[in-house]
PDB file of N, CA and C in Angstrom:
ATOM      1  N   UNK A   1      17.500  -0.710  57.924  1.00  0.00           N
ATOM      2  CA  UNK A   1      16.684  -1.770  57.384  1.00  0.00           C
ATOM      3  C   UNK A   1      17.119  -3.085  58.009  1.00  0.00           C
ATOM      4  N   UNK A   2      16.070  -3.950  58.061  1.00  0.00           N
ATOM      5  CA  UNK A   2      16.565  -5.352  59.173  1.00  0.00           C
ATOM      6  C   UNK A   2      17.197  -5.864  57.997  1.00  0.00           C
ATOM      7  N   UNK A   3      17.913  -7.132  58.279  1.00  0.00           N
ATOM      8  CA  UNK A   3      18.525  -7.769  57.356  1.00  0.00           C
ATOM      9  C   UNK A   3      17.381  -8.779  57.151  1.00  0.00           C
ATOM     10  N   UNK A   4      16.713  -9.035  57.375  1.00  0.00           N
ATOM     11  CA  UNK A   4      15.703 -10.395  56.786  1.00  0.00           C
ATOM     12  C   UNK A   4      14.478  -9.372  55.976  1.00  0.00           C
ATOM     13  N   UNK A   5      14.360  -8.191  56.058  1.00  0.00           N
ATOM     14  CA  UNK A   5      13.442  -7.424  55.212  1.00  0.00           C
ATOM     15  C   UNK A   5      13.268  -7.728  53.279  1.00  0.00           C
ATOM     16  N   UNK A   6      12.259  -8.155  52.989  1.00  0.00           N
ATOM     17  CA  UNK A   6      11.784  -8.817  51.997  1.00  0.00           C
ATOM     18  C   UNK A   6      11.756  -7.577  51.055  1.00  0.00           C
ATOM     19  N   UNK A   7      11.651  -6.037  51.524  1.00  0.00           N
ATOM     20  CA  UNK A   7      11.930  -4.914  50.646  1.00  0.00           C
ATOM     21  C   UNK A   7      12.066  -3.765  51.441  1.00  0.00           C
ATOM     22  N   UNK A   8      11.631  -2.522  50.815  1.00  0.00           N
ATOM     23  CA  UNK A   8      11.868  -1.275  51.947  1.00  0.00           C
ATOM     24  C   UNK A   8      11.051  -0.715  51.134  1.00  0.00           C
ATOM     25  N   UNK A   9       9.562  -0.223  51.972  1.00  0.00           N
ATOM     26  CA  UNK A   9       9.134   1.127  51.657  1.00  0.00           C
ATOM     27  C   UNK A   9       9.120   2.343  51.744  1.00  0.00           C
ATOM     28  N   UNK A  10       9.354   3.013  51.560  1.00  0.00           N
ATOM     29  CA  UNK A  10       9.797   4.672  51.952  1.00  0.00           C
ATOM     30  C   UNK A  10       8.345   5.104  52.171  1.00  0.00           C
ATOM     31  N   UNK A  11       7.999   5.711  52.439  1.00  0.00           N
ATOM     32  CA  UNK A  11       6.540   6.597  52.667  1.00  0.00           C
ATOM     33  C   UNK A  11       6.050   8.095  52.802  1.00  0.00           C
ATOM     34  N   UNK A  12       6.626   8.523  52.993  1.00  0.00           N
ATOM     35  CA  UNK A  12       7.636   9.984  53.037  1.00  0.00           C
ATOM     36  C   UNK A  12       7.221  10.462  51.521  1.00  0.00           C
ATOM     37  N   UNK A  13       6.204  11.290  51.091  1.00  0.00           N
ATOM     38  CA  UNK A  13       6.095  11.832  49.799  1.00  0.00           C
ATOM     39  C   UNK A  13       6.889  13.006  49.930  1.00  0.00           C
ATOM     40  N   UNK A  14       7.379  13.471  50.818  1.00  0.00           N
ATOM     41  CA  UNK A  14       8.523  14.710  50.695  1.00  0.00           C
ATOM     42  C   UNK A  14       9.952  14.391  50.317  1.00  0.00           C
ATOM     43  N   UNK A  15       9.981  13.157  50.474  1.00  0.00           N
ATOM     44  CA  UNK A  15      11.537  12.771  49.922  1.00  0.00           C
ATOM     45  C   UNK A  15      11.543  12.721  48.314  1.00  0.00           C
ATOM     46  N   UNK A  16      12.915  13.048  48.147  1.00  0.00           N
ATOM     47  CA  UNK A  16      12.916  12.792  46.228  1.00  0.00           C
ATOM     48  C   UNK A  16      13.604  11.823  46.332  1.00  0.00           C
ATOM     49  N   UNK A  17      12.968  10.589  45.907  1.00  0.00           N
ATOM     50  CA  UNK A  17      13.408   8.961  45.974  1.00  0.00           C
ATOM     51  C   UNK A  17      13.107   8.535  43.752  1.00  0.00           C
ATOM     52  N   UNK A  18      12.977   9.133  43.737  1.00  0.00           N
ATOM     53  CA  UNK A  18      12.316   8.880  42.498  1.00  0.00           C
ATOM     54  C   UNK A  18      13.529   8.481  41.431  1.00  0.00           C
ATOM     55  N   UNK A  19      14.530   9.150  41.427  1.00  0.00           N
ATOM     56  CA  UNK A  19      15.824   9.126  40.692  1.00  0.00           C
ATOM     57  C   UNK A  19      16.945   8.205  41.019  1.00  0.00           C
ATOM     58  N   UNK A  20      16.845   7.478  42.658  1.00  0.00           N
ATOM     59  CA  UNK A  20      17.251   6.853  43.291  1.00  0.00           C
ATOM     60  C   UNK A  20      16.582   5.539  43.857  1.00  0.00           C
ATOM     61  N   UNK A  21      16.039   5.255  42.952  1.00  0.00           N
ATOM     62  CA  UNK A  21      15.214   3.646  44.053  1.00  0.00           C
ATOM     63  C   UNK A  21      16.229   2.966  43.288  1.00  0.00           C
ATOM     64  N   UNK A  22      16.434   2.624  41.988  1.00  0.00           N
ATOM     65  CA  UNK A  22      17.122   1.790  41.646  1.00  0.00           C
ATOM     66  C   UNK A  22      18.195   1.365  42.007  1.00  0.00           C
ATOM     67  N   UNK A  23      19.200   2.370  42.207  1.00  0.00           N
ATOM     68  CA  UNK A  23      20.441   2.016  42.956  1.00  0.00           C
ATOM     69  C   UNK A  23      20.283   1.764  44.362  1.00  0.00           C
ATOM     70  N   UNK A  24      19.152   2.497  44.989  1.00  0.00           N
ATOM     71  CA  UNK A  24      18.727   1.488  46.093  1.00  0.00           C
ATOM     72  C   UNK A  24      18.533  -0.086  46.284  1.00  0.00           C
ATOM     73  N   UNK A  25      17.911  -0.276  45.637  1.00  0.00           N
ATOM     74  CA  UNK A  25      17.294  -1.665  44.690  1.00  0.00           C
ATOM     75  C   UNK A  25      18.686  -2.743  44.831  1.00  0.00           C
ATOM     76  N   UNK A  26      19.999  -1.973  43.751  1.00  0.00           N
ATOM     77  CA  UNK A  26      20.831  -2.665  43.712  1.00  0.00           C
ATOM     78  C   UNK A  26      21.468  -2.732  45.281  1.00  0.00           C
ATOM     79  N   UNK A  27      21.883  -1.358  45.901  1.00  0.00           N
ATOM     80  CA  UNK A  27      22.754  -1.836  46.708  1.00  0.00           C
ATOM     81  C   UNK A  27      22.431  -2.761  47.932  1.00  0.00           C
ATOM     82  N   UNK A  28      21.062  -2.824  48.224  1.00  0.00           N
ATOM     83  CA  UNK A  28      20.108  -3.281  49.208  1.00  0.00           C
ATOM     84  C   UNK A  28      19.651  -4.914  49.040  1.00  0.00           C
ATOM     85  N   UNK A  29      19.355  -5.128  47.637  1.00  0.00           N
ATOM     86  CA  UNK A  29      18.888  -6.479  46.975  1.00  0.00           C
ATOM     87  C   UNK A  29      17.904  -6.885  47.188  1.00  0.00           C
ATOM     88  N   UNK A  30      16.696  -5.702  47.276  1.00  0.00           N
ATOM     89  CA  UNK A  30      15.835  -6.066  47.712  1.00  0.00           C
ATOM     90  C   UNK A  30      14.975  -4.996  46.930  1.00  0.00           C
ATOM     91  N   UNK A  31      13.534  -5.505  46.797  1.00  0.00           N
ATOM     92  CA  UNK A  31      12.908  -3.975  46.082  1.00  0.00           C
ATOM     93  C   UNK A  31      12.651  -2.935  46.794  1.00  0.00           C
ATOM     94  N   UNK A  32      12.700  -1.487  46.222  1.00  0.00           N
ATOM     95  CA  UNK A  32      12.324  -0.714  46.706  1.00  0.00           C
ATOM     96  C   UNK A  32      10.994  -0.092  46.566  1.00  0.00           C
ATOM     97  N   UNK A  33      10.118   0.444  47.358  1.00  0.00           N
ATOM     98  CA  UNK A  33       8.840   1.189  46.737  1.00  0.00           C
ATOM     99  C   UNK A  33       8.216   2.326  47.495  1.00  0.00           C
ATOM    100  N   UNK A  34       8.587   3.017  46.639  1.00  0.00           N
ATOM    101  CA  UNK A  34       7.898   4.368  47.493  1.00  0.00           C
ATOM    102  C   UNK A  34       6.562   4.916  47.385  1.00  0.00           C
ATOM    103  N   UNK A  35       5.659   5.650  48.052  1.00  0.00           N
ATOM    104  CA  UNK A  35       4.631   5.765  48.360  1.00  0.00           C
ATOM    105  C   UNK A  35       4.213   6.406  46.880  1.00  0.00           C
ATOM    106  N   UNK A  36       4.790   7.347  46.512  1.00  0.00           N
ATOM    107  CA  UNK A  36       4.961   8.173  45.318  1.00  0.00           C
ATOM    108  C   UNK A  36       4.276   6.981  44.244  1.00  0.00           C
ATOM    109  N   UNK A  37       5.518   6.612  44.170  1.00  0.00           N
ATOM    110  CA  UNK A  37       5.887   5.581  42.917  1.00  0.00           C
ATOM    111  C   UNK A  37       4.590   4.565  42.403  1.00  0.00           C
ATOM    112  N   UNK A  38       4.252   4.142  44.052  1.00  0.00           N
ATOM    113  CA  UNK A  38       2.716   3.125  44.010  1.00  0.00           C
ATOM    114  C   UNK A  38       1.985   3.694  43.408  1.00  0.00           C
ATOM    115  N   UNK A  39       1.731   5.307  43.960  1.00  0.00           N
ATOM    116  CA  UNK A  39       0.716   5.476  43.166  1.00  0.00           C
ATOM    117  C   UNK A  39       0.089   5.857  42.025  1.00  0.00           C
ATOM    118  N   UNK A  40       1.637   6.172  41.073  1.00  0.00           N
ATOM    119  CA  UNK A  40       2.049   6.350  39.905  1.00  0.00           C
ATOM    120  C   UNK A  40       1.776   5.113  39.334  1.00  0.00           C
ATOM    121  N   UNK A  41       2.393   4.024  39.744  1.00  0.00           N
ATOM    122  CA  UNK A  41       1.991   2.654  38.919  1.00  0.00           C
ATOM    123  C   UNK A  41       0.716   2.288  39.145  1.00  0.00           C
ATOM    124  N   UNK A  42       0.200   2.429  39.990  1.00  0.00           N
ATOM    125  CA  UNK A  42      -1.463   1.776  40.050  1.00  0.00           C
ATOM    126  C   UNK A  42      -2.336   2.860  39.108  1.00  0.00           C
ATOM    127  N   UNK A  43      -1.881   4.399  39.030  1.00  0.00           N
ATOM    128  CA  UNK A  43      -2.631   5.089  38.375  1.00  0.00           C
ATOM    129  C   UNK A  43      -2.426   4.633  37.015  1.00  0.00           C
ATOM    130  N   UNK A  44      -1.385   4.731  36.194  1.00  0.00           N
ATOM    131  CA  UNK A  44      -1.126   4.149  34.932  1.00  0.00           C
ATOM    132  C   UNK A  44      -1.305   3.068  34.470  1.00  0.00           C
ATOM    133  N   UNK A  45      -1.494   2.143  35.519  1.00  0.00           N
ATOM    134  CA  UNK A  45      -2.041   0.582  35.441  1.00  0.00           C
ATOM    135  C   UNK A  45      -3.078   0.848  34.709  1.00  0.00           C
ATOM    136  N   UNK A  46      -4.111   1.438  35.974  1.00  0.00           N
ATOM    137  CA  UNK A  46      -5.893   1.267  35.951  1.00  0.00           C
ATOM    138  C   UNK A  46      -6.302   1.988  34.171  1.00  0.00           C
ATOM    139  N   UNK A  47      -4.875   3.505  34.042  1.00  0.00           N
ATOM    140  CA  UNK A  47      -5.585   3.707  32.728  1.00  0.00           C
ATOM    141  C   UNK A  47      -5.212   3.026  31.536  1.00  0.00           C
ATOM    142  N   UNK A  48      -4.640   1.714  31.787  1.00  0.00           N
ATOM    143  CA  UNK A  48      -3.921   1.180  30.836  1.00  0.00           C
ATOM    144  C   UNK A  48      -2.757   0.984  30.206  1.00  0.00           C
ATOM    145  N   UNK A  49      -2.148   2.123  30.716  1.00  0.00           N
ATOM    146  CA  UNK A  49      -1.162   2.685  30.042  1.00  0.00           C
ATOM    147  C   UNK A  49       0.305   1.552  29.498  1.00  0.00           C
ATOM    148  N   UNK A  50       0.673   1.708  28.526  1.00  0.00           N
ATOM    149  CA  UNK A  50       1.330   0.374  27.612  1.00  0.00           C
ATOM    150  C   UNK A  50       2.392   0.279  28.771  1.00  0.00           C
ATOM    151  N   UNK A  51       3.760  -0.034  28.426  1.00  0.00           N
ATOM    152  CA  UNK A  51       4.894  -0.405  29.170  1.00  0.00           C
ATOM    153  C   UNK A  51       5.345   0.660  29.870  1.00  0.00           C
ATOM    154  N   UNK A  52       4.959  -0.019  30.554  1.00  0.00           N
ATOM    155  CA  UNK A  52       5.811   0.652  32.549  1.00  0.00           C
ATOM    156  C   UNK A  52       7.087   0.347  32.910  1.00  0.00           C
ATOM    157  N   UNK A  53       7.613  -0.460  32.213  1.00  0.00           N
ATOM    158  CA  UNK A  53       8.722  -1.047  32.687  1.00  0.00           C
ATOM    159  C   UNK A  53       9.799   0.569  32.590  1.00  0.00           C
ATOM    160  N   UNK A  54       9.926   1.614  31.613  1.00  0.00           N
ATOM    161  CA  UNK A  54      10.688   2.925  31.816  1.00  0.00           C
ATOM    162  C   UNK A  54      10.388   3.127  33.346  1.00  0.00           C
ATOM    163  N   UNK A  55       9.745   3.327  33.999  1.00  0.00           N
ATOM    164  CA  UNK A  55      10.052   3.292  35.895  1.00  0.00           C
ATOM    165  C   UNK A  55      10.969   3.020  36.336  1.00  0.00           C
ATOM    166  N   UNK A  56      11.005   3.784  37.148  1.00  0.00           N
ATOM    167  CA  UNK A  56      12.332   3.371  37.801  1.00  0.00           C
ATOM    168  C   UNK A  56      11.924   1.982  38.902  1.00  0.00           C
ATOM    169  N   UNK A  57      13.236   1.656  39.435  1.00  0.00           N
ATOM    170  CA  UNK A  57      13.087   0.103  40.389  1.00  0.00           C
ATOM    171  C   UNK A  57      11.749  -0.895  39.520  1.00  0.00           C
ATOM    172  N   UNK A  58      11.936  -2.082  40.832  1.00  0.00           N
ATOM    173  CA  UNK A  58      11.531  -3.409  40.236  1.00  0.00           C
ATOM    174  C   UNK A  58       9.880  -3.210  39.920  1.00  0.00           C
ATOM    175  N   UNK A  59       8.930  -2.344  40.727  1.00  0.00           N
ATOM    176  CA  UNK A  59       7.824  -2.276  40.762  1.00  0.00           C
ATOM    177  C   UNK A  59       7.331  -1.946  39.286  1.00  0.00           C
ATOM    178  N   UNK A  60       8.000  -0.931  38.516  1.00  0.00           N
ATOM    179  CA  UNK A  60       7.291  -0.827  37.041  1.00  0.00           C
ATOM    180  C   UNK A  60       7.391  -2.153  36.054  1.00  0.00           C
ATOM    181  N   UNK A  61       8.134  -3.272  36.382  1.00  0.00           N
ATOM    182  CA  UNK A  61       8.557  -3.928  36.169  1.00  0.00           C
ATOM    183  C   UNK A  61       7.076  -5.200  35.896  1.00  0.00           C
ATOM    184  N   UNK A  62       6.397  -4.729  37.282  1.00  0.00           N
ATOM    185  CA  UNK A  62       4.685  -5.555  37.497  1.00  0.00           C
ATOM    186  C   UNK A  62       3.774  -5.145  36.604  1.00  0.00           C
ATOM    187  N   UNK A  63       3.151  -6.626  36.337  1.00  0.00           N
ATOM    188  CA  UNK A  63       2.024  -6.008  36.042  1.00  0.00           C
ATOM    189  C   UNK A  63       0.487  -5.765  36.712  1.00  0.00           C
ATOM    190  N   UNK A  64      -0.020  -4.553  36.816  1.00  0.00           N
ATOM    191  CA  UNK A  64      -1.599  -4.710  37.273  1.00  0.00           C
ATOM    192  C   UNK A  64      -2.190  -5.762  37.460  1.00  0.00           C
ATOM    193  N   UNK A  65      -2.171  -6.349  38.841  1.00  0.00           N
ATOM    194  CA  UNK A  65      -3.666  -7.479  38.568  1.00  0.00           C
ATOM    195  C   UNK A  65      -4.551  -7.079  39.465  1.00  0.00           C
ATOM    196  N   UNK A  66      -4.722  -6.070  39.862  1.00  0.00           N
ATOM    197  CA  UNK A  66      -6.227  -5.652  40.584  1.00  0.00           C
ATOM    198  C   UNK A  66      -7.397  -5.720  39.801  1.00  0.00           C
ATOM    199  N   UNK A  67      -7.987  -6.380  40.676  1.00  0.00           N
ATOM    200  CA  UNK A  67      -9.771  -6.361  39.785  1.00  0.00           C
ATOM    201  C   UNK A  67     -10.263  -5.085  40.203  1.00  0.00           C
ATOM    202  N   UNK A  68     -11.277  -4.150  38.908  1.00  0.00           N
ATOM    203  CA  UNK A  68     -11.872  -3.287  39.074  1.00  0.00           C
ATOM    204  C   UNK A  68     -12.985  -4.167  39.076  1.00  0.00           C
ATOM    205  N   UNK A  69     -14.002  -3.357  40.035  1.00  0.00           N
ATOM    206  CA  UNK A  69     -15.778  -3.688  39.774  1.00  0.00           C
ATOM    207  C   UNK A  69     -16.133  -2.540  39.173  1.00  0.00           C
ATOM    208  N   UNK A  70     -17.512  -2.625  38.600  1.00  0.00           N
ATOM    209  CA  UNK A  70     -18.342  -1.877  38.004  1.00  0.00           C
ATOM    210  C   UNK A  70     -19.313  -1.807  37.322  1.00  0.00           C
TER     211      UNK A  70
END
């Protein structure tokens, strides 16, 4: 990872990152987000779903602001 990198995405849905972003998170200081994970939080976003923050790393941490149309 460069040292001026603002976070690290993993992308790789074959890796098991899921149990490990956080301590990534810490040792790195930077957020982590994996491809997985995005699309776990955007899915639970869109259905509403109450507090996300149980996720692991900083991303459950957000909240949804995508506009749906319809």
């Amino acid at each position: 990872m460069h040292p001026q990198s603002d976070a690290l995405f993993i992308s790789c849905t074959g890796l098991r990152t899921a149990g490990i972003v956080g301590e990534l998170e810490a040792a790195l200081g930077v957020p982590v987000v994996t491809s997985n994970q995005a699309t776990a939080w955007d899915a639970l976003s869109n259905a509403r779903v109450g507090n996300l923050s149980r996720g692991e790393g900083r991303l459950f941490g957000q909240a949804h602001s995508a506009k749906v149309s319809g």
